[in-house]
N, C-alpha and C. Protein backbone atom coordinates (compact mmCIF):
# COMPACT_ATOMS: atom_id res chain seq x y z
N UNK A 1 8.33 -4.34 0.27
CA UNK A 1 6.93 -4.18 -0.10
C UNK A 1 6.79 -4.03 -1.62
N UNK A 2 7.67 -3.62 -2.58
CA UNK A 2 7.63 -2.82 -3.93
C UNK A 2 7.50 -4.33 -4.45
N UNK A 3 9.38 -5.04 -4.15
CA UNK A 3 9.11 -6.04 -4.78
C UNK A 3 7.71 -7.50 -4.83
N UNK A 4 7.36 -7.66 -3.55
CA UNK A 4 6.83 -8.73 -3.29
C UNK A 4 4.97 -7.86 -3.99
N UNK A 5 4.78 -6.38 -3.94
CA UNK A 5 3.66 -6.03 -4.82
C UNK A 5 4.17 -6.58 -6.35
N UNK A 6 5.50 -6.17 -7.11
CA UNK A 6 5.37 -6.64 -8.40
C UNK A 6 5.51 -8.33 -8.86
N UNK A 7 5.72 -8.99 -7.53
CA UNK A 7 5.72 -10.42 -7.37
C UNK A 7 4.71 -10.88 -7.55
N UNK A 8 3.92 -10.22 -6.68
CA UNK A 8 2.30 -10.93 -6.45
C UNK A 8 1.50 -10.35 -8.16
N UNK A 9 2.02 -9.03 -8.64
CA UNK A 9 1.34 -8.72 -9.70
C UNK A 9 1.68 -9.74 -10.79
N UNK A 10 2.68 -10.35 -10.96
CA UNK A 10 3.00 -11.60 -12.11
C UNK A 10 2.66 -12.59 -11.55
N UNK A 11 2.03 -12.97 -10.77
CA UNK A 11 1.41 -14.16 -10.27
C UNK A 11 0.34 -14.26 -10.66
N UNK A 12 -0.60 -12.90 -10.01
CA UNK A 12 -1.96 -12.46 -10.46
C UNK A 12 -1.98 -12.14 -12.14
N UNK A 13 -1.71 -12.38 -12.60
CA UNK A 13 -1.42 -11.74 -13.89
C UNK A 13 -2.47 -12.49 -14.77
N UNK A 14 -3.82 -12.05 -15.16
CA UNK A 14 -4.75 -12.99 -15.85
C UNK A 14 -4.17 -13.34 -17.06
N UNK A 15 -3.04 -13.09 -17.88
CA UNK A 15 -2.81 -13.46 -19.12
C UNK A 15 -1.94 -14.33 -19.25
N UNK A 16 -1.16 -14.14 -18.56
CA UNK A 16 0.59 -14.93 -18.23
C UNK A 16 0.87 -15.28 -16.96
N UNK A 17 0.17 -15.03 -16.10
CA UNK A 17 0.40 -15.77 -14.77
C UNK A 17 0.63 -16.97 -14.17
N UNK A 18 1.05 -17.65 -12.73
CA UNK A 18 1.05 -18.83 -12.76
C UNK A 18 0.01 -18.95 -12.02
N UNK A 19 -0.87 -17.93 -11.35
CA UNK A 19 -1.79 -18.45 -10.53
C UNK A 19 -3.45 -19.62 -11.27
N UNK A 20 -3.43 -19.16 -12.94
CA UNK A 20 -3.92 -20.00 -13.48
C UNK A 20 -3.51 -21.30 -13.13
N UNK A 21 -2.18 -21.68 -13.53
CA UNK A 21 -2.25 -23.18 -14.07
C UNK A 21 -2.09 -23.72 -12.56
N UNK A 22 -1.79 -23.22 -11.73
CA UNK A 22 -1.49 -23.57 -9.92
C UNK A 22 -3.14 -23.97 -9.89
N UNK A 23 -4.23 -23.28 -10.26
CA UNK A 23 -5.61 -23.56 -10.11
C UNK A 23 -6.07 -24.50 -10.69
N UNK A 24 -5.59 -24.60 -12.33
CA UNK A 24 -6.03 -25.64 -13.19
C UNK A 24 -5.21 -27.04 -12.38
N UNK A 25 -4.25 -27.04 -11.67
CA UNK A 25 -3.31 -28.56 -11.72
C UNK A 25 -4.24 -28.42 -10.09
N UNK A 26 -4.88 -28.22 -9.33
CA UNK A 26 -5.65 -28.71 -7.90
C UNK A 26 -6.94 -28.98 -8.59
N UNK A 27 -7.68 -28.99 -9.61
CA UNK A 27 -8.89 -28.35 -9.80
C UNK A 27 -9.99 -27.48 -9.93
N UNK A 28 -9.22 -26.24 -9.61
CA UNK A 28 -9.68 -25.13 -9.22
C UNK A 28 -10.21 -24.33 -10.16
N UNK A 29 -10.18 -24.00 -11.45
CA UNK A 29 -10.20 -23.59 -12.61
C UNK A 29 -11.48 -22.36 -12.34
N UNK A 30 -12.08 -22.77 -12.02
CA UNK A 30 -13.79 -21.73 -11.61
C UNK A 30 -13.37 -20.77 -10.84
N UNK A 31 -12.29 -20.77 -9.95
CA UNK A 31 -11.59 -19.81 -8.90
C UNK A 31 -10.59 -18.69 -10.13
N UNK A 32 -10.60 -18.94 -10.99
CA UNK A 32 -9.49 -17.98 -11.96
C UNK A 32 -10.21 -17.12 -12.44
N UNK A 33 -9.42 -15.57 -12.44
CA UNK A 33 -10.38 -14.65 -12.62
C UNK A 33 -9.17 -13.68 -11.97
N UNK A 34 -9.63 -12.13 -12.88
CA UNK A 34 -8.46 -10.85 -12.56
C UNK A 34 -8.51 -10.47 -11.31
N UNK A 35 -8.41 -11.15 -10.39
CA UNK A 35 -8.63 -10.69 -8.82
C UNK A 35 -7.86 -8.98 -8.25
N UNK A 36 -6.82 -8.71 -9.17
CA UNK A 36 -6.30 -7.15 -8.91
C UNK A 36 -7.08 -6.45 -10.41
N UNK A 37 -7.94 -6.92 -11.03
CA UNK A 37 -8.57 -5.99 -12.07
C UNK A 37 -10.02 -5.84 -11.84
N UNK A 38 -10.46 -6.80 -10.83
CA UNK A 38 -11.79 -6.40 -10.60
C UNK A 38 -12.29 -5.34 -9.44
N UNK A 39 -12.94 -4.41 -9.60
CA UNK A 39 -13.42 -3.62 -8.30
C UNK A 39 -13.85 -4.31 -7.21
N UNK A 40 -14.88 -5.59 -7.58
CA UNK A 40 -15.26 -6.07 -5.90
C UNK A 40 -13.95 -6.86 -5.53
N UNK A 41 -12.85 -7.32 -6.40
CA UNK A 41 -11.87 -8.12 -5.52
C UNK A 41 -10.30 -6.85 -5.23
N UNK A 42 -10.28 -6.56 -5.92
CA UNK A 42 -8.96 -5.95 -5.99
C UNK A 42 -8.34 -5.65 -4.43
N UNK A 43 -9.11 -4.73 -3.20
CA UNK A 43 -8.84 -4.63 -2.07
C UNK A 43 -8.68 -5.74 -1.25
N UNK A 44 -9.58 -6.22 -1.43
CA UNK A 44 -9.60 -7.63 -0.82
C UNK A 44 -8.23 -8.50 -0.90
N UNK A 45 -8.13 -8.69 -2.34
CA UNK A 45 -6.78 -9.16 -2.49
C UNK A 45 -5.25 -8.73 -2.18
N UNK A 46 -5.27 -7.59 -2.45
CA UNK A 46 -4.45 -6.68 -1.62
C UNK A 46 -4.41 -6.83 -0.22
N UNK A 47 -5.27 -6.83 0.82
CA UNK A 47 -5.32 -7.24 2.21
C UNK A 47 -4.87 -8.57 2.18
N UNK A 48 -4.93 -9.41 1.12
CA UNK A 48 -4.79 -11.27 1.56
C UNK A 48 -3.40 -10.92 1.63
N UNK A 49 -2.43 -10.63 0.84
CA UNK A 49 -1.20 -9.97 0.21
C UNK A 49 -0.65 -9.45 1.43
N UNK A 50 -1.29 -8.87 1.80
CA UNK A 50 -0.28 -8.12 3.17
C UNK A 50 -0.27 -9.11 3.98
N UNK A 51 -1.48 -9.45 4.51
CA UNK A 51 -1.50 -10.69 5.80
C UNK A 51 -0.22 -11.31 5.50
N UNK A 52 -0.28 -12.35 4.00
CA UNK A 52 0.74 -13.38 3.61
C UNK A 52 2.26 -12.66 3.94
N UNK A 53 2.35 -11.12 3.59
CA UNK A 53 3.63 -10.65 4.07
C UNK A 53 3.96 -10.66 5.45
N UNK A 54 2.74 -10.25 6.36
CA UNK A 54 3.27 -9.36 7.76
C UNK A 54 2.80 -10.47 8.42
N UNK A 55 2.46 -11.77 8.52
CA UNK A 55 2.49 -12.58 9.20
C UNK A 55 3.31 -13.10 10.12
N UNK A 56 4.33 -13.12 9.54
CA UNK A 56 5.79 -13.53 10.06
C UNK A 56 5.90 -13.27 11.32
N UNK A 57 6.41 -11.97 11.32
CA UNK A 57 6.61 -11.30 12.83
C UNK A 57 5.63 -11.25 14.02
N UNK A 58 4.63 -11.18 13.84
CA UNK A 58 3.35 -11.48 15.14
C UNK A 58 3.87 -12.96 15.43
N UNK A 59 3.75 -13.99 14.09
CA UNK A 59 3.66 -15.05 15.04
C UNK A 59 4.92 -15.29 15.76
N UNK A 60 6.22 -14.78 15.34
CA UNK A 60 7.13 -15.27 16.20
C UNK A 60 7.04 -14.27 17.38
N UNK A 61 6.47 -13.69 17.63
CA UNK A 61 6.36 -12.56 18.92
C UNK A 61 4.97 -13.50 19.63
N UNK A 62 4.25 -14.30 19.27
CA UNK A 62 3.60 -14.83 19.72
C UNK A 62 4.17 -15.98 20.07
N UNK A 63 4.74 -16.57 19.50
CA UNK A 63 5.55 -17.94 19.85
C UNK A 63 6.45 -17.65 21.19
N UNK A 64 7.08 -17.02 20.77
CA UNK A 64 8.12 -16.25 22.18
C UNK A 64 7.41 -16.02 23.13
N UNK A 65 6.07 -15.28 23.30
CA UNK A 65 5.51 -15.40 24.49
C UNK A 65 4.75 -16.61 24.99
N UNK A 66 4.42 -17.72 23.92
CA UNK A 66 3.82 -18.67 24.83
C UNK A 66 5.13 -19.64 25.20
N UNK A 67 6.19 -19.43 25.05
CA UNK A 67 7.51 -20.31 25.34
C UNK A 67 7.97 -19.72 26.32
N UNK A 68 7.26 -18.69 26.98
CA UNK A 68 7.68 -17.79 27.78
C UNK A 68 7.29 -18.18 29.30
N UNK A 69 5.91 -18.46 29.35
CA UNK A 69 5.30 -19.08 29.76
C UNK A 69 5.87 -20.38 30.71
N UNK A 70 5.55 -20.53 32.32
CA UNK A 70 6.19 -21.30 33.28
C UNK A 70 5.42 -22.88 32.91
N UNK A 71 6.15 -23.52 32.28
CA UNK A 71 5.63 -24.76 32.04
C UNK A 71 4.47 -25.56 33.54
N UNK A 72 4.92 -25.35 34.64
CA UNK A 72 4.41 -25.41 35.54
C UNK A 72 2.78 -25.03 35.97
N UNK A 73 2.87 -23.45 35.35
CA UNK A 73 1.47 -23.64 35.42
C UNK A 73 0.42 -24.09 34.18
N UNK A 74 1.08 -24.81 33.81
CA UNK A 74 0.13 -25.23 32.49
C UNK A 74 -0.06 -27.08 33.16
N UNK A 75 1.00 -27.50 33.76
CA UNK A 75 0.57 -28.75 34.13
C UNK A 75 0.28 -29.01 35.45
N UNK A 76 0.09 -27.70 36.49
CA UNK A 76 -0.83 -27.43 37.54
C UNK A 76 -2.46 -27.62 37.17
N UNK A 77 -2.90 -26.64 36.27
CA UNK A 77 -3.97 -26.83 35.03
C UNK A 77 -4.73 -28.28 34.67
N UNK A 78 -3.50 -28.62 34.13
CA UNK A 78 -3.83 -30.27 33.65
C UNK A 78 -4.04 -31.38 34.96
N UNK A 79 -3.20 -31.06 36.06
CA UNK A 79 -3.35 -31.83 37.33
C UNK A 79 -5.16 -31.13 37.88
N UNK A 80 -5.30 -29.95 37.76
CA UNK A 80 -6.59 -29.80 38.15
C UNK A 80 -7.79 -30.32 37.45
N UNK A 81 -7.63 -30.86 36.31
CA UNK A 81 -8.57 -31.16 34.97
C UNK A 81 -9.16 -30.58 34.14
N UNK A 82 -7.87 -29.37 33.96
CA UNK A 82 -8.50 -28.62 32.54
C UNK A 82 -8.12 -29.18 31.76
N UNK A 83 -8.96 -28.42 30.59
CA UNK A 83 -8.71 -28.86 29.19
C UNK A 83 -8.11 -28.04 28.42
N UNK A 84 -7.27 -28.54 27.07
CA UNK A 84 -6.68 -27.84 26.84
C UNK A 84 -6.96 -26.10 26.09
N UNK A 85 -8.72 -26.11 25.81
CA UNK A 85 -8.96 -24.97 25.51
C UNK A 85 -9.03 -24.17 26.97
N UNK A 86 -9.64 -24.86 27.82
CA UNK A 86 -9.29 -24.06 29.09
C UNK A 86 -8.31 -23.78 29.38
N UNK A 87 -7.36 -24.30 29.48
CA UNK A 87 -5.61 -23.78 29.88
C UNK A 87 -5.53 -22.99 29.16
N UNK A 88 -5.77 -22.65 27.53
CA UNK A 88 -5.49 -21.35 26.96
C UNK A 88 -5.92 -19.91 26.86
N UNK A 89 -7.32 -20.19 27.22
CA UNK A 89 -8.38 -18.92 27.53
C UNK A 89 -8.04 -18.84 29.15
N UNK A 90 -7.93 -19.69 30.13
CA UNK A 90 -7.72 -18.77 31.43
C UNK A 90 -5.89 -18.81 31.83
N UNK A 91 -5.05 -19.61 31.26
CA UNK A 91 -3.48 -19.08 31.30
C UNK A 91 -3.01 -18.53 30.56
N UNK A 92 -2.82 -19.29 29.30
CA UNK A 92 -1.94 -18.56 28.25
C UNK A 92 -2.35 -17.48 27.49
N UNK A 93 -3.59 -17.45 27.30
CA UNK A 93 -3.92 -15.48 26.74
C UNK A 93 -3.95 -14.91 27.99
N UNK A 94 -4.47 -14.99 28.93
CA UNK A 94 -3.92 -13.89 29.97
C UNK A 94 -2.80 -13.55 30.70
N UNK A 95 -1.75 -14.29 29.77
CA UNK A 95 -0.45 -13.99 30.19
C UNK A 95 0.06 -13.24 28.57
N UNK A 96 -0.22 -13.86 27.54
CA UNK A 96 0.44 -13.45 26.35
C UNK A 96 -0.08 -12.16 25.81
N UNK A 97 -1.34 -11.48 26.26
CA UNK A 97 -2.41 -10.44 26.44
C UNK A 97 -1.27 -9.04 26.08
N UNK A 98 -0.60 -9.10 26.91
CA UNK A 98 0.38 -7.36 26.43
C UNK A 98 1.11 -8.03 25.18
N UNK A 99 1.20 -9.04 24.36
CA UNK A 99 2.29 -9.60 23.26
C UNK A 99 1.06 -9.20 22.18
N UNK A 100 -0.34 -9.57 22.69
CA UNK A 100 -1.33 -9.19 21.77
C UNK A 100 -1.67 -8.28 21.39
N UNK A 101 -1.38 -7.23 22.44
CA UNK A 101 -1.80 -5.72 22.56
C UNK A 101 -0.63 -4.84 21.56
N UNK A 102 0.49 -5.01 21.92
CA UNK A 102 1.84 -5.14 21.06
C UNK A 102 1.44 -4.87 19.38
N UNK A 103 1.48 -6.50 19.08
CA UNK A 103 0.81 -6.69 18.10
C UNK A 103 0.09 -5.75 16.98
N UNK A 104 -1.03 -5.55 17.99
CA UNK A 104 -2.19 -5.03 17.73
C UNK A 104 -2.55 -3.58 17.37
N UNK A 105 -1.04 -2.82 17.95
CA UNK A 105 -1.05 -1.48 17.42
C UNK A 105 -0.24 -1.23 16.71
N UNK A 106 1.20 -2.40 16.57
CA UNK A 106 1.90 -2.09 15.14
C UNK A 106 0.97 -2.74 13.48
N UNK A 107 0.11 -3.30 14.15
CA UNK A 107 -0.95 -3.64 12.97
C UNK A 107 -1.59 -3.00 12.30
N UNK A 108 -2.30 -2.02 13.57
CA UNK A 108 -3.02 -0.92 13.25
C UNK A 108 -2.21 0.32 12.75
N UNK A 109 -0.83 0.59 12.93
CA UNK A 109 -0.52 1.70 12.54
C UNK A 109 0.33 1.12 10.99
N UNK A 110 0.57 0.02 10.73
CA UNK A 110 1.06 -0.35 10.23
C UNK A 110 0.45 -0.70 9.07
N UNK A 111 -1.02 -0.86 8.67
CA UNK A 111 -1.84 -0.57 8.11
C UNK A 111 -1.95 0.63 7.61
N UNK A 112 -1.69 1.52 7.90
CA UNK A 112 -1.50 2.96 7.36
C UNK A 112 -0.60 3.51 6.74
N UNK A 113 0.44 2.38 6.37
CA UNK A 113 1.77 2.27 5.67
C UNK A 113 1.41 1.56 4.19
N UNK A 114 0.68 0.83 3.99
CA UNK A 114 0.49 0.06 3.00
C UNK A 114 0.54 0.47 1.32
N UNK A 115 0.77 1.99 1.66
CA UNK A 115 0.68 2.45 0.57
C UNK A 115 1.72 1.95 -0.23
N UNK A 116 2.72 1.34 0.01
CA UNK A 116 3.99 1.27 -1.62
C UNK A 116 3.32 -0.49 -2.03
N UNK A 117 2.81 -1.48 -1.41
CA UNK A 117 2.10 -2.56 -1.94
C UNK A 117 1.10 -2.00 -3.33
N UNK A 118 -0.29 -1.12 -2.67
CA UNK A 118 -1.15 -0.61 -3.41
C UNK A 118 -0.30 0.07 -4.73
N UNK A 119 0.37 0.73 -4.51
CA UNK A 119 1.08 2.00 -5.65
C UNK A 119 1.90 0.76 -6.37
N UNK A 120 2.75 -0.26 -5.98
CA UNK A 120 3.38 -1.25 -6.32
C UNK A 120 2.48 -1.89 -7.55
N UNK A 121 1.57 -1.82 -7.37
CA UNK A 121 0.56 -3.33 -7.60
C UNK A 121 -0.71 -2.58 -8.90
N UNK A 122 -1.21 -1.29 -8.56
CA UNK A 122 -2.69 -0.68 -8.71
C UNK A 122 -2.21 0.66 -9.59
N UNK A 123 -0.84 0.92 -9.24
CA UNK A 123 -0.38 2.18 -9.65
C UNK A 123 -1.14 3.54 -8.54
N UNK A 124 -0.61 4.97 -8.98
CA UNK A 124 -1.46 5.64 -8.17
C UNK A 124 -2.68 5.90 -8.42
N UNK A 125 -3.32 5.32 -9.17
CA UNK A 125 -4.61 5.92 -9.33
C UNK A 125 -5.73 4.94 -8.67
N UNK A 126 -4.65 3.59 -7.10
CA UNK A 126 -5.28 2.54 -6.70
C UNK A 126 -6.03 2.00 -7.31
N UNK A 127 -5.58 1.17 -8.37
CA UNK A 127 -6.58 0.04 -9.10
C UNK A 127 -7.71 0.39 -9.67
N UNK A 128 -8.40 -0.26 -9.91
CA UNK A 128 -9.81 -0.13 -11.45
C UNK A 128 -10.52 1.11 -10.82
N UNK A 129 -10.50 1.88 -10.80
CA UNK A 129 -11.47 2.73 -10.79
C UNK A 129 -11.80 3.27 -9.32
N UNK A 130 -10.61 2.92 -9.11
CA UNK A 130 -10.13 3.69 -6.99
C UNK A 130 -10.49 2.73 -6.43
N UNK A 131 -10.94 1.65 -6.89
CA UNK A 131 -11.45 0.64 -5.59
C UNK A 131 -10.71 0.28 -4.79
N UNK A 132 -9.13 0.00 -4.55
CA UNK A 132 -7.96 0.14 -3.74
C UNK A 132 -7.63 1.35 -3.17
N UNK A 133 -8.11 2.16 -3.28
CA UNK A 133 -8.04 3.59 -2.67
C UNK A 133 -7.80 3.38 -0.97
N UNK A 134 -6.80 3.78 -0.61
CA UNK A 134 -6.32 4.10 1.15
C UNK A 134 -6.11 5.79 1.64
N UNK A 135 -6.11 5.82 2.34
CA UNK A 135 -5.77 6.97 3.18
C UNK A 135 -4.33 7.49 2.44
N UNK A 136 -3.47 6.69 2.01
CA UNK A 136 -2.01 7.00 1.47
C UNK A 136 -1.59 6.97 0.29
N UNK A 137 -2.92 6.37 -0.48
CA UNK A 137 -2.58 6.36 -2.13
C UNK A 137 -3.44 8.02 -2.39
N UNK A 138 -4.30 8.30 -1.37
CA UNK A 138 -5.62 9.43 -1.55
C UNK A 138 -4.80 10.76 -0.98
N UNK A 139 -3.70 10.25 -0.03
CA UNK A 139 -2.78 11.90 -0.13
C UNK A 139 -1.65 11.62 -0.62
N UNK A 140 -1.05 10.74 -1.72
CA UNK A 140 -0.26 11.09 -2.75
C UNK A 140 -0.40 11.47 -3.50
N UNK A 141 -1.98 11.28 -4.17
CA UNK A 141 -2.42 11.49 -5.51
C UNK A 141 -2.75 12.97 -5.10
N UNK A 142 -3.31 13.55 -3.78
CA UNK A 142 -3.41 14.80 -3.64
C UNK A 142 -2.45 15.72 -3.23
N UNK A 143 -1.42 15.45 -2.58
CA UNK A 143 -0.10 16.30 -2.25
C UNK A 143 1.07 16.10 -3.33
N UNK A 144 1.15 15.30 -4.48
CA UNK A 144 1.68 15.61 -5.60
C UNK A 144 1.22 15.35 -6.67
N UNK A 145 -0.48 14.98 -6.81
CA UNK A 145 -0.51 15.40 -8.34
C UNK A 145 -0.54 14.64 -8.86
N UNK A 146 -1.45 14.40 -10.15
CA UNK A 146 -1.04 13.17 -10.48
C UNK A 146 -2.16 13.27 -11.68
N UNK A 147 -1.38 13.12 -13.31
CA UNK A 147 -1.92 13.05 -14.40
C UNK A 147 -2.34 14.67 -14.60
N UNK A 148 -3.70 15.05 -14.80
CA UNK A 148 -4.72 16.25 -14.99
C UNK A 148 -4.44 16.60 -13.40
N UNK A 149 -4.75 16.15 -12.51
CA UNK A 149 -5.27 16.28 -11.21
C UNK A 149 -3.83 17.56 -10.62
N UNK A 150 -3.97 18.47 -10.41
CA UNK A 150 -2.91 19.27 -10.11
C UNK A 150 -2.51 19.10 -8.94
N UNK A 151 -0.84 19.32 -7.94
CA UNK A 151 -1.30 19.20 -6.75
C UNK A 151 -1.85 19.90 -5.81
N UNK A 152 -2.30 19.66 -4.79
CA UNK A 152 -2.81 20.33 -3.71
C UNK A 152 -2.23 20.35 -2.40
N UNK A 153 -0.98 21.18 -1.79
CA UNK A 153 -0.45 20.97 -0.92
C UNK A 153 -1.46 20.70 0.67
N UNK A 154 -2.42 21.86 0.36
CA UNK A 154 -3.03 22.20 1.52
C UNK A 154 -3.82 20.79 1.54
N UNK A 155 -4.61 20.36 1.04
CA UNK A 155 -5.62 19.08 1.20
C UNK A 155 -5.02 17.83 1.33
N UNK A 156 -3.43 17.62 0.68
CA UNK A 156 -2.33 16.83 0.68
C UNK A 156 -2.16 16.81 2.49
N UNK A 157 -1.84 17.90 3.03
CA UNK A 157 -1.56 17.87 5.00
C UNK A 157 -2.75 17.85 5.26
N UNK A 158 -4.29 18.22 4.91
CA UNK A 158 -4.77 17.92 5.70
C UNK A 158 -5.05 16.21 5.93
N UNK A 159 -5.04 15.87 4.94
CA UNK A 159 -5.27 14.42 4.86
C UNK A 159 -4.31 13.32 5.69
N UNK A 160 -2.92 13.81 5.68
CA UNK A 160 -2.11 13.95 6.63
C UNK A 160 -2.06 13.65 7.80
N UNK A 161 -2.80 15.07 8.05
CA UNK A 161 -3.36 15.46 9.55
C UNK A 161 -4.42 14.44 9.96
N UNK A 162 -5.19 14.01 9.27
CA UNK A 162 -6.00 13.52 9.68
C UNK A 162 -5.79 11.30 9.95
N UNK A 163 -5.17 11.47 9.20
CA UNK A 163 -4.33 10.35 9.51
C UNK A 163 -3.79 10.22 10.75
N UNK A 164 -2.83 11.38 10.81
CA UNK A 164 -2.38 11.29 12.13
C UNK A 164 -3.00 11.31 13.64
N UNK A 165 -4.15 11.68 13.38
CA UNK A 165 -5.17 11.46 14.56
C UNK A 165 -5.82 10.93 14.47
N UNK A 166 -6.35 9.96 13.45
CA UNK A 166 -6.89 8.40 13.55
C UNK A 166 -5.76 7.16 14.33
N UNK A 167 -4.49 7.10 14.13
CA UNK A 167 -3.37 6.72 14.31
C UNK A 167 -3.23 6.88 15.70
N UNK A 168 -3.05 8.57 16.26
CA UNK A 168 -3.12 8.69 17.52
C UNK A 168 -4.31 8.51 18.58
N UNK A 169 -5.83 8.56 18.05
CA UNK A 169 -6.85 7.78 18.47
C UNK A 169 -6.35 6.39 18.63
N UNK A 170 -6.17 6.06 17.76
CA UNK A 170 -5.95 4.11 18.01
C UNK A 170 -5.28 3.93 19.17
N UNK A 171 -3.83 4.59 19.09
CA UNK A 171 -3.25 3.87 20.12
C UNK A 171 -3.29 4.30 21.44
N UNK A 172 -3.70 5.32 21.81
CA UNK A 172 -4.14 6.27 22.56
C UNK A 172 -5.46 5.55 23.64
N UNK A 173 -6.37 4.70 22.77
CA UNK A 173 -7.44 3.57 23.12
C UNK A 173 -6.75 2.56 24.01
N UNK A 174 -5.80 2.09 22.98
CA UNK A 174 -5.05 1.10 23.20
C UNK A 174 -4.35 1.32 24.91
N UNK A 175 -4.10 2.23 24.97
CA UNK A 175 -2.80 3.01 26.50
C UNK A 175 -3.54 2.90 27.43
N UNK A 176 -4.84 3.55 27.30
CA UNK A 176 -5.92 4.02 28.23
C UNK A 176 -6.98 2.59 28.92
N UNK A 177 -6.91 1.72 27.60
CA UNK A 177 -7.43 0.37 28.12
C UNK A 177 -6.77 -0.19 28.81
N UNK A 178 -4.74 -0.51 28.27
CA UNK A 178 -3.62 -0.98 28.89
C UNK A 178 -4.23 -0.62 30.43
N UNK A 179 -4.00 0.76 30.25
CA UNK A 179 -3.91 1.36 32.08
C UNK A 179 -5.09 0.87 32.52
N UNK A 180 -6.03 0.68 32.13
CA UNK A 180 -7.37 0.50 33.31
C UNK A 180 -7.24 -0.90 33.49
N UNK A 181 -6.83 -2.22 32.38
CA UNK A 181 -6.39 -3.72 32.58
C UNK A 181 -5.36 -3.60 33.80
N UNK A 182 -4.20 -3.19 33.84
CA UNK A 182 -3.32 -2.90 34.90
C UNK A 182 -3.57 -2.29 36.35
N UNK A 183 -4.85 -1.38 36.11
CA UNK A 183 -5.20 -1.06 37.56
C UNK A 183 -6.38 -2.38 38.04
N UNK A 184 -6.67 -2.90 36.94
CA UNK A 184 -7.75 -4.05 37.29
C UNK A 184 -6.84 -4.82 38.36
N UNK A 185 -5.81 -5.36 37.54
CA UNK A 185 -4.59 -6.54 38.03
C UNK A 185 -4.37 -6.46 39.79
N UNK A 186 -3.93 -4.64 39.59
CA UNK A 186 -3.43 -4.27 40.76
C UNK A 186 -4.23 -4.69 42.26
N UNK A 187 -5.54 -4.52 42.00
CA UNK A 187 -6.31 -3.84 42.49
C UNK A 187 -7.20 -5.31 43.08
């Protein structure tokens, strides 16, 4: 994460970067601009940044489950005269559905990790003027301190704390839906 934040920061780099002349040689030139120095882009860009990192692994966990998949009933499907968006909305997501669910909560908790990209990239004080500000750059800067700002152990855990039960809300949603989809199945 450290390196591929100070990767992406010399890319982005409005003075010396290559993401200029990559813009100027397509045509793009109107698209150039401090995308990690501006407040309305900086987060934004940061999220494009992660996607481009954590992509990887969903899709091959997605690939694996549609290869998973009994070739048979996909050309049962086709012998009945579906189409191929139909074969995917009534076979293959309702089979690949727990690969999604999967997914979907190492995303979500995994999102709550992002802090060494931001700190990588924004430093701790998350970019221009906090506009990169997360849940994890907002209890570093408060559980150790940082510049004038003294630390604050106690507001440092609660912030913590409170993380940790947004986190355990999520997936907790996630279990409770699992189980009621599964008693649907059963049933």
């Amino acid at each position: 994460m450290v390196i591929i934040g100070f990767v992406w920061k010399l890319i982005l780099n409005p003075a010396w970067g290559i993401s200029r002349s990559i813009l100027q040689s397509i045509g793009l030139v109107t698209l150039d601009s401090p995308w990690l120095g501006l407040e309305s882009t900086a987060l934004g860009t940061l999220s494009l940044i992660s996607v481009w990192q954590n992509v990887g692994i969903p899709m091959m966990l997605f690939l694996a489950a549609l290869i998973r998949i009994p070739e048979e009933l996909i050309e049962a499907a086709r012998v009945d005269g579906a189409d191929p968006w139909r074969i995917f909305w009534r076979i293959q997501f309702p089979l690949i559905l727990p690969t999604v669910g999967i997914v979907s909560v190492l995303t979500f908790v995994g999102n709550f990790n992002a802090f060494e990209l931001i700190y990588a990239t924004q430093g701790a004080l998350a970019g221009p003027n906090f506009a990169s500000d997360i849940l994890g750059t907002f209890f570093f800067r408060t559980f150790f301190g940082y510049q004038l700002q003294p630390a604050d152990p106690y507001m440092g855990s609660t912030i913590a704390g409170i993380m940790l039960v947004i986190i355990l809300v999520g997936v907790l949603v996630y279990l409770f839906g699992w189980q009621r989809r599964l008693q649907e199945i059963r049933y």
